[in-house]
PDB file of N, CA and C in Angstrom:
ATOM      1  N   UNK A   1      -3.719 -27.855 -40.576  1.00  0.00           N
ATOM      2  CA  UNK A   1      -2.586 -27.195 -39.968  1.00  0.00           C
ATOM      3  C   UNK A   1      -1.606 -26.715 -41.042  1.00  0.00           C
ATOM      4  N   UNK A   2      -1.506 -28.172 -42.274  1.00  0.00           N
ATOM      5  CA  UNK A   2      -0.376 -26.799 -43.222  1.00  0.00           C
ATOM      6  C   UNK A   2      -0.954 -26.242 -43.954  1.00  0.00           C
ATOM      7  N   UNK A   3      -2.168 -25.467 -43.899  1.00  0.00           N
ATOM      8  CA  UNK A   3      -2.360 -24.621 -45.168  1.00  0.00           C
ATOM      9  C   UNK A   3      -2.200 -23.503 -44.154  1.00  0.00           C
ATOM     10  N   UNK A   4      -2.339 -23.981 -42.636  1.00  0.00           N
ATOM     11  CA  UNK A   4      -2.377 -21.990 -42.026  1.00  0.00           C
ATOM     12  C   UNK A   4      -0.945 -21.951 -41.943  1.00  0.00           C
ATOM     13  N   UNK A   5       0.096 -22.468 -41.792  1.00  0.00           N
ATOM     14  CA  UNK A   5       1.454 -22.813 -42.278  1.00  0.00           C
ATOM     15  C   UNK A   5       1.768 -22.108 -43.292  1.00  0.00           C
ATOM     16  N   UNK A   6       1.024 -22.450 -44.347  1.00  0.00           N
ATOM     17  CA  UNK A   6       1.660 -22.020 -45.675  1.00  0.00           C
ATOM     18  C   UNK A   6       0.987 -20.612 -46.187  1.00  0.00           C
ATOM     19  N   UNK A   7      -0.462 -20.243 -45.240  1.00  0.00           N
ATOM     20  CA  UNK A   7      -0.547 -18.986 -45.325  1.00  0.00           C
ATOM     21  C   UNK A   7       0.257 -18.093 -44.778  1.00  0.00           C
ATOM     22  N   UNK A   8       0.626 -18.429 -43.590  1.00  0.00           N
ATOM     23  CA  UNK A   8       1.317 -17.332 -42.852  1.00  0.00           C
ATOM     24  C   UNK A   8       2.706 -17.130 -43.472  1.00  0.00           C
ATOM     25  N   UNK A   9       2.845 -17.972 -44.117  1.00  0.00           N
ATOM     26  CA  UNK A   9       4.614 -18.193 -45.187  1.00  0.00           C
ATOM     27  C   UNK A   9       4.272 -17.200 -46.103  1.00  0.00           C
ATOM     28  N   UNK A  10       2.834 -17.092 -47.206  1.00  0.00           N
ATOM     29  CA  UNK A  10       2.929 -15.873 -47.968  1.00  0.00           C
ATOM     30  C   UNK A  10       2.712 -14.904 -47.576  1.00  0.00           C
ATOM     31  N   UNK A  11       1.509 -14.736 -46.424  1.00  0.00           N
ATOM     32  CA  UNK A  11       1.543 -13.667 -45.911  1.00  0.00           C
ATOM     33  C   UNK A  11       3.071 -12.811 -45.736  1.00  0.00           C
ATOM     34  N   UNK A  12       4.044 -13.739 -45.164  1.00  0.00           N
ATOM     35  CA  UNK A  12       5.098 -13.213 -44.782  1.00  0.00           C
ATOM     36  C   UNK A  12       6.053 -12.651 -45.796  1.00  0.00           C
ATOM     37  N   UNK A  13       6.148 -13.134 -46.564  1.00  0.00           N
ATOM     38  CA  UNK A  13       7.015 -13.485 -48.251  1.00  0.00           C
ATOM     39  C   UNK A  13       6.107 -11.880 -48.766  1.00  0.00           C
ATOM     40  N   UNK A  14       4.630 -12.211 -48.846  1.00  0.00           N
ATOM     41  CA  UNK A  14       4.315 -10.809 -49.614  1.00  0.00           C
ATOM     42  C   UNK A  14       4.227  -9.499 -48.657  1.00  0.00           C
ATOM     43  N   UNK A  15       4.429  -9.274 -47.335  1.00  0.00           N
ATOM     44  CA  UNK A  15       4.039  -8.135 -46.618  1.00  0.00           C
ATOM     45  C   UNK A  15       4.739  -8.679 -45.734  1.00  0.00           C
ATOM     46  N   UNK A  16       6.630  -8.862 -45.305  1.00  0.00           N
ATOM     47  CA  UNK A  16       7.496  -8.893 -44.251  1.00  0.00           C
ATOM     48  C   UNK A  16       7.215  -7.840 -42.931  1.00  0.00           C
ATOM     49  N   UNK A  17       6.557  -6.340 -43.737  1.00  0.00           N
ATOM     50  CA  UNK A  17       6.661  -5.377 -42.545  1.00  0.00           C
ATOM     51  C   UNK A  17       5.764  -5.848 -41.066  1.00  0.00           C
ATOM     52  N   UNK A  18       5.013  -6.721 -40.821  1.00  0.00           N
ATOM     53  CA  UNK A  18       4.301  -6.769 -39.690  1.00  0.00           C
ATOM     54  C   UNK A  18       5.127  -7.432 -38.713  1.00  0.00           C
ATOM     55  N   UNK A  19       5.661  -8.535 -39.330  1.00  0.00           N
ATOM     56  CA  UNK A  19       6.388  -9.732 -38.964  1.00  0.00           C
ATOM     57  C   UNK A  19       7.665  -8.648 -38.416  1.00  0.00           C
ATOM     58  N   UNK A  20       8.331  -8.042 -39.469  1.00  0.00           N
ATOM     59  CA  UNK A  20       9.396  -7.583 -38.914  1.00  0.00           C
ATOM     60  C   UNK A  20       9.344  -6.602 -37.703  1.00  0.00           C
ATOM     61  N   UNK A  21       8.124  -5.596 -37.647  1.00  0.00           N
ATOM     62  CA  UNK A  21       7.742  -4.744 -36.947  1.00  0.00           C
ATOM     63  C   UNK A  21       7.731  -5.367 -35.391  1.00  0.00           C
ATOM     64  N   UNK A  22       7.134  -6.416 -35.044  1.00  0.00           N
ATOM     65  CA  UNK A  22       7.004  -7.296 -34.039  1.00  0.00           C
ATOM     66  C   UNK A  22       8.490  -7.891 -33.634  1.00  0.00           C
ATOM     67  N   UNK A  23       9.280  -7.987 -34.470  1.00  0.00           N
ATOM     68  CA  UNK A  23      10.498  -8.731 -34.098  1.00  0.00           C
ATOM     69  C   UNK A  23      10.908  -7.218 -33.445  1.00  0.00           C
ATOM     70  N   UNK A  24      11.167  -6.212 -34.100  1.00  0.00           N
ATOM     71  CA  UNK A  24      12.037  -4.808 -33.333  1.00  0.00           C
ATOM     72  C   UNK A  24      11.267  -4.500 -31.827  1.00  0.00           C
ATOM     73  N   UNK A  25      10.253  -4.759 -32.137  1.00  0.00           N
ATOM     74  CA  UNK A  25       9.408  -4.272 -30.868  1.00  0.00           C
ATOM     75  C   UNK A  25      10.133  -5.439 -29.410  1.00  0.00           C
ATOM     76  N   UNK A  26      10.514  -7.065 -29.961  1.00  0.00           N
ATOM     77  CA  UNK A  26      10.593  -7.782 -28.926  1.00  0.00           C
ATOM     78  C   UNK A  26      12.169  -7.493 -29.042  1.00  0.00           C
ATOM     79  N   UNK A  27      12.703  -7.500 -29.785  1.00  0.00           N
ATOM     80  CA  UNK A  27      14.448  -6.783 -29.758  1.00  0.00           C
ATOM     81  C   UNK A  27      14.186  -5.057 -29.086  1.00  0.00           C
ATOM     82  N   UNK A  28      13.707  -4.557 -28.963  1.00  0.00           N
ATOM     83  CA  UNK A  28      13.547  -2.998 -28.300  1.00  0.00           C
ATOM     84  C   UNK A  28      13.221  -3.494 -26.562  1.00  0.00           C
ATOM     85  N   UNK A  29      12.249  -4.080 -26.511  1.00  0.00           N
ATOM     86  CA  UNK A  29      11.794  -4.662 -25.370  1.00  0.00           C
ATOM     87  C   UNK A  29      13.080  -5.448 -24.159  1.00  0.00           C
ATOM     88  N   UNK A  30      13.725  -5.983 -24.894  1.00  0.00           N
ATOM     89  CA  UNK A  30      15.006  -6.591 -24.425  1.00  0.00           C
ATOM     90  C   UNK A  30      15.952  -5.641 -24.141  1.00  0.00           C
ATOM     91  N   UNK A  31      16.406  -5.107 -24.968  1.00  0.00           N
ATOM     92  CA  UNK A  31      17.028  -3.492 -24.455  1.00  0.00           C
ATOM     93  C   UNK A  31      17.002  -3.712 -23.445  1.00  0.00           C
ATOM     94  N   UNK A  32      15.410  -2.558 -23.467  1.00  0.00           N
ATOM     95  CA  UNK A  32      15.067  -2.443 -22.022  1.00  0.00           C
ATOM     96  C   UNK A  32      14.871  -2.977 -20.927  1.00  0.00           C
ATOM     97  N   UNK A  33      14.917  -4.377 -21.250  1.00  0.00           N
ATOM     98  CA  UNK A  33      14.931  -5.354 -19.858  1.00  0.00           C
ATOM     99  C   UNK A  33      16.567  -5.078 -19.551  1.00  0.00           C
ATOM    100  N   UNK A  34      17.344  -5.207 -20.414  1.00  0.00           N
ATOM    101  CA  UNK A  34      18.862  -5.056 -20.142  1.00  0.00           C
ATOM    102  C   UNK A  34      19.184  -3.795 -19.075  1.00  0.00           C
ATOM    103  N   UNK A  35      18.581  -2.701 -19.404  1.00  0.00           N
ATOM    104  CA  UNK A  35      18.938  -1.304 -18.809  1.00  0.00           C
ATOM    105  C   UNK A  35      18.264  -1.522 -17.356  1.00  0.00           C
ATOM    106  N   UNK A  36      16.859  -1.854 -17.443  1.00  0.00           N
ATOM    107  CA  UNK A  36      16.811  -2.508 -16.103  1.00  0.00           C
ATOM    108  C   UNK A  36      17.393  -3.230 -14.854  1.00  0.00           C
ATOM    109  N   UNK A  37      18.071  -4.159 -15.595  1.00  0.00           N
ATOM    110  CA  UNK A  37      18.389  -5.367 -14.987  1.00  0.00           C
ATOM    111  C   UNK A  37      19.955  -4.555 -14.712  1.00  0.00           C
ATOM    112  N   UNK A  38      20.604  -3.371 -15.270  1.00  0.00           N
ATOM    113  CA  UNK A  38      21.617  -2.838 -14.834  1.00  0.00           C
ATOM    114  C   UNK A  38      21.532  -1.395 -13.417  1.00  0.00           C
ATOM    115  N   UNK A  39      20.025  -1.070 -13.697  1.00  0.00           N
ATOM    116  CA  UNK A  39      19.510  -0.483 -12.823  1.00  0.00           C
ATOM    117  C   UNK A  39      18.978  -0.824 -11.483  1.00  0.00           C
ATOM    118  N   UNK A  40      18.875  -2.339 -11.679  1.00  0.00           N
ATOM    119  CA  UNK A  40      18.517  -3.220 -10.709  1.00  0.00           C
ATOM    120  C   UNK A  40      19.960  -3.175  -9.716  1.00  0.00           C
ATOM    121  N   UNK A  41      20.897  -3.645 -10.454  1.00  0.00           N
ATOM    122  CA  UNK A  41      22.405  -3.670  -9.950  1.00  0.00           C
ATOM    123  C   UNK A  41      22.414  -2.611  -9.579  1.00  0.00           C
ATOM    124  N   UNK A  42      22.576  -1.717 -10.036  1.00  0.00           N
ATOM    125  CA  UNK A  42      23.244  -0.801  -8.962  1.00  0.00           C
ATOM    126  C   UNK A  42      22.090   0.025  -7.870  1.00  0.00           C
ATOM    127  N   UNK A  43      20.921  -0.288  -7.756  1.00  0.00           N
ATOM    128  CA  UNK A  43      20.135   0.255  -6.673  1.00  0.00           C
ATOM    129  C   UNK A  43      20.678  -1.452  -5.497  1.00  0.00           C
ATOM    130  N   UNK A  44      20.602  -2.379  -6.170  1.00  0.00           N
ATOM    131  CA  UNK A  44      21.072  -3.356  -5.229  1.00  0.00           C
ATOM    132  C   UNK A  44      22.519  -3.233  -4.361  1.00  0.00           C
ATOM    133  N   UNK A  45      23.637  -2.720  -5.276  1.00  0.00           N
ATOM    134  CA  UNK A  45      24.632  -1.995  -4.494  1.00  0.00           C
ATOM    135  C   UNK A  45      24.385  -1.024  -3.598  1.00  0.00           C
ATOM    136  N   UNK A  46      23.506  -0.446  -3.977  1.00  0.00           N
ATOM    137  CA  UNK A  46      23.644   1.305  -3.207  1.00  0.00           C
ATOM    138  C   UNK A  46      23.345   0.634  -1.682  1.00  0.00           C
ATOM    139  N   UNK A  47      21.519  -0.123  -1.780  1.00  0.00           N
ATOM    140  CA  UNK A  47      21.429  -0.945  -0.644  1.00  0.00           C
ATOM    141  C   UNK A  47      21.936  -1.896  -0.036  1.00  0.00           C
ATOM    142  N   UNK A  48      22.944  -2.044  -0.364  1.00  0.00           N
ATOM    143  CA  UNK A  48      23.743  -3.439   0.861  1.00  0.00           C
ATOM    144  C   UNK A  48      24.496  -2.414   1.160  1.00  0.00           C
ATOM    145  N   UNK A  49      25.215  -1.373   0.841  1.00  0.00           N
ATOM    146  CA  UNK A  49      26.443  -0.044   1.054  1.00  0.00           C
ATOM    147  C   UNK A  49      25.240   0.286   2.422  1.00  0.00           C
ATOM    148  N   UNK A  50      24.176   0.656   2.233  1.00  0.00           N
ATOM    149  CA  UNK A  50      22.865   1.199   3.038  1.00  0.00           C
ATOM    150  C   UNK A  50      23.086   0.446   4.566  1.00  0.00           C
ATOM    151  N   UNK A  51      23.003  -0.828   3.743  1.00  0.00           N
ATOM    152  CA  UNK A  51      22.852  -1.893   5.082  1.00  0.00           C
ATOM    153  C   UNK A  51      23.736  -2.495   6.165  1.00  0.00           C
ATOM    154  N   UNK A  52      24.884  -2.002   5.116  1.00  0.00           N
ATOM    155  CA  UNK A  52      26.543  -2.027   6.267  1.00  0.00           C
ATOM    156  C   UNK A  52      26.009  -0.933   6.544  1.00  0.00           C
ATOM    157  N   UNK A  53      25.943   0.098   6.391  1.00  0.00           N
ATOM    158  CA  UNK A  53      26.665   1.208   7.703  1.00  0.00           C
ATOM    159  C   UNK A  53      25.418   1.558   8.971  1.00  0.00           C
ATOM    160  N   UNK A  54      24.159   0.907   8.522  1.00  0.00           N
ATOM    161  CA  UNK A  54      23.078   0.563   9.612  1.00  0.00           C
ATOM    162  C   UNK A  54      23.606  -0.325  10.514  1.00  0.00           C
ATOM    163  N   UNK A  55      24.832  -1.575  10.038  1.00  0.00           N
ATOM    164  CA  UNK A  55      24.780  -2.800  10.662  1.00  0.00           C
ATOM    165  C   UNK A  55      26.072  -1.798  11.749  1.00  0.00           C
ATOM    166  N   UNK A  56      27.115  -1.241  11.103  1.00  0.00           N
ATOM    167  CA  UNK A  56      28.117  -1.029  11.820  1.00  0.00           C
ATOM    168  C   UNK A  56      27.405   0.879  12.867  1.00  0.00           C
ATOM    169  N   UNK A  57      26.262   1.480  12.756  1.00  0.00           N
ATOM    170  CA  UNK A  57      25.636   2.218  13.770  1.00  0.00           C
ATOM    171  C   UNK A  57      25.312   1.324  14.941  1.00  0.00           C
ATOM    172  N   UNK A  58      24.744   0.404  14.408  1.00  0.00           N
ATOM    173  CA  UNK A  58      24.094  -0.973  15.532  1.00  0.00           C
ATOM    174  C   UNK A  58      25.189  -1.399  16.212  1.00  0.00           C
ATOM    175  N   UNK A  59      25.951  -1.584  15.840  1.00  0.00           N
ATOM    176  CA  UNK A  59      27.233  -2.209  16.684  1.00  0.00           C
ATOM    177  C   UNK A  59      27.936  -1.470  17.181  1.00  0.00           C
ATOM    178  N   UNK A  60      28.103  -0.019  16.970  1.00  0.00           N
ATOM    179  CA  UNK A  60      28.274   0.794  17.398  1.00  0.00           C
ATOM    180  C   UNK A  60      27.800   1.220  18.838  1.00  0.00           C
ATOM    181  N   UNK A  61      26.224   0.935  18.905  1.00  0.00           N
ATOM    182  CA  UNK A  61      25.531   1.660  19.998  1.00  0.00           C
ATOM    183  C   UNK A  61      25.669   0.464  20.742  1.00  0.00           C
ATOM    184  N   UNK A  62      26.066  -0.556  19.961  1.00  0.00           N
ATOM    185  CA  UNK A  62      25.569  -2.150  21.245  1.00  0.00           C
ATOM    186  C   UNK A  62      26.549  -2.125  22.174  1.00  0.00           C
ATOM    187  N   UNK A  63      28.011  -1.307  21.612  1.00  0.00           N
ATOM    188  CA  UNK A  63      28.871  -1.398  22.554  1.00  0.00           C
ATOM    189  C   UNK A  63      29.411  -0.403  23.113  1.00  0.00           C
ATOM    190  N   UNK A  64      28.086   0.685  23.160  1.00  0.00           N
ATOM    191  CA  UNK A  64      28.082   1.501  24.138  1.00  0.00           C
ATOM    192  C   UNK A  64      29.204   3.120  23.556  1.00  0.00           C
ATOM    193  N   UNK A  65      29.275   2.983  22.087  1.00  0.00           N
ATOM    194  CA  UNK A  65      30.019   3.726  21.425  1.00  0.00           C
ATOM    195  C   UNK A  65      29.236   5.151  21.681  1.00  0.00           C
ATOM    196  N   UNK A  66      28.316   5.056  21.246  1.00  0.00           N
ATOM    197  CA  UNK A  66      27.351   6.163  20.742  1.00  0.00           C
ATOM    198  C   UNK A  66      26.226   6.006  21.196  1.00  0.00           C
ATOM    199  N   UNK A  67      25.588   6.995  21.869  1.00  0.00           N
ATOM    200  CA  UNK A  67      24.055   6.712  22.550  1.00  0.00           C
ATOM    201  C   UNK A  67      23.120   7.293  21.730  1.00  0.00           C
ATOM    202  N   UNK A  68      21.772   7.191  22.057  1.00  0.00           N
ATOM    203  CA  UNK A  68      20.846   7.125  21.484  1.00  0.00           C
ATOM    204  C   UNK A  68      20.308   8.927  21.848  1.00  0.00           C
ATOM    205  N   UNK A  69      19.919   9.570  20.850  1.00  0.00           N
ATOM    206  CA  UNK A  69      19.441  11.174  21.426  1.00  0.00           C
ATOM    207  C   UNK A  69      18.030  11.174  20.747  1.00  0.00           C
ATOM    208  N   UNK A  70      17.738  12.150  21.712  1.00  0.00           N
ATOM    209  CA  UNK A  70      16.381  12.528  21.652  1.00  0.00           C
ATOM    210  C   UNK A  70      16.160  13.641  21.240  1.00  0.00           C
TER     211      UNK A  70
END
C-alpha cells in the first residue's frame, strides 16, 4: 500500500497537470450543480405561484363564483 502511496506522490510532484485537470473539472462541475440548484428555485417558485391561483379558481367555482364553460 505505501509504495502505490508514494507513487502516486511522484507521479504528482513530477506531472501536477492530470491531478490538477480533475480537480477544475470537479470545481466546474459544482458550478454547475450551483446554477441548477438556483434554477431549481425558481421553477419551484413559479409552481407553487401556479398552484395558488389553481387553488383560488377551485374555490372560486366551489362557491358558485364562476361556472364551468364549454
Amino acid at each position: 500500500m505505501e509504495d502505490l502511496v508514494w507513487a502516486d506522490v511522484k507521479r504528482f510532484v513530477t506531472n501536477p497537470g492530470e491531478v490538477l485537470e480533475r480537480v477544475r473539472g470537479q470545481l466546474q462541475d459544482e458550478g454547475d450543480t450551483e446554477d441548477l440548484s438556483t434554477r431549481l428555485e425558481g421553477l419551484e417558485k413559479r409552481l407553487a405561484a401556479i398552484q395558488d391561483e389553481k387553488d383560488k379558481y377551485i374555490r372560486l367555482y366551489a362557491q358558485g363564483h364562476i361556472a364551468e364553460t364549454t
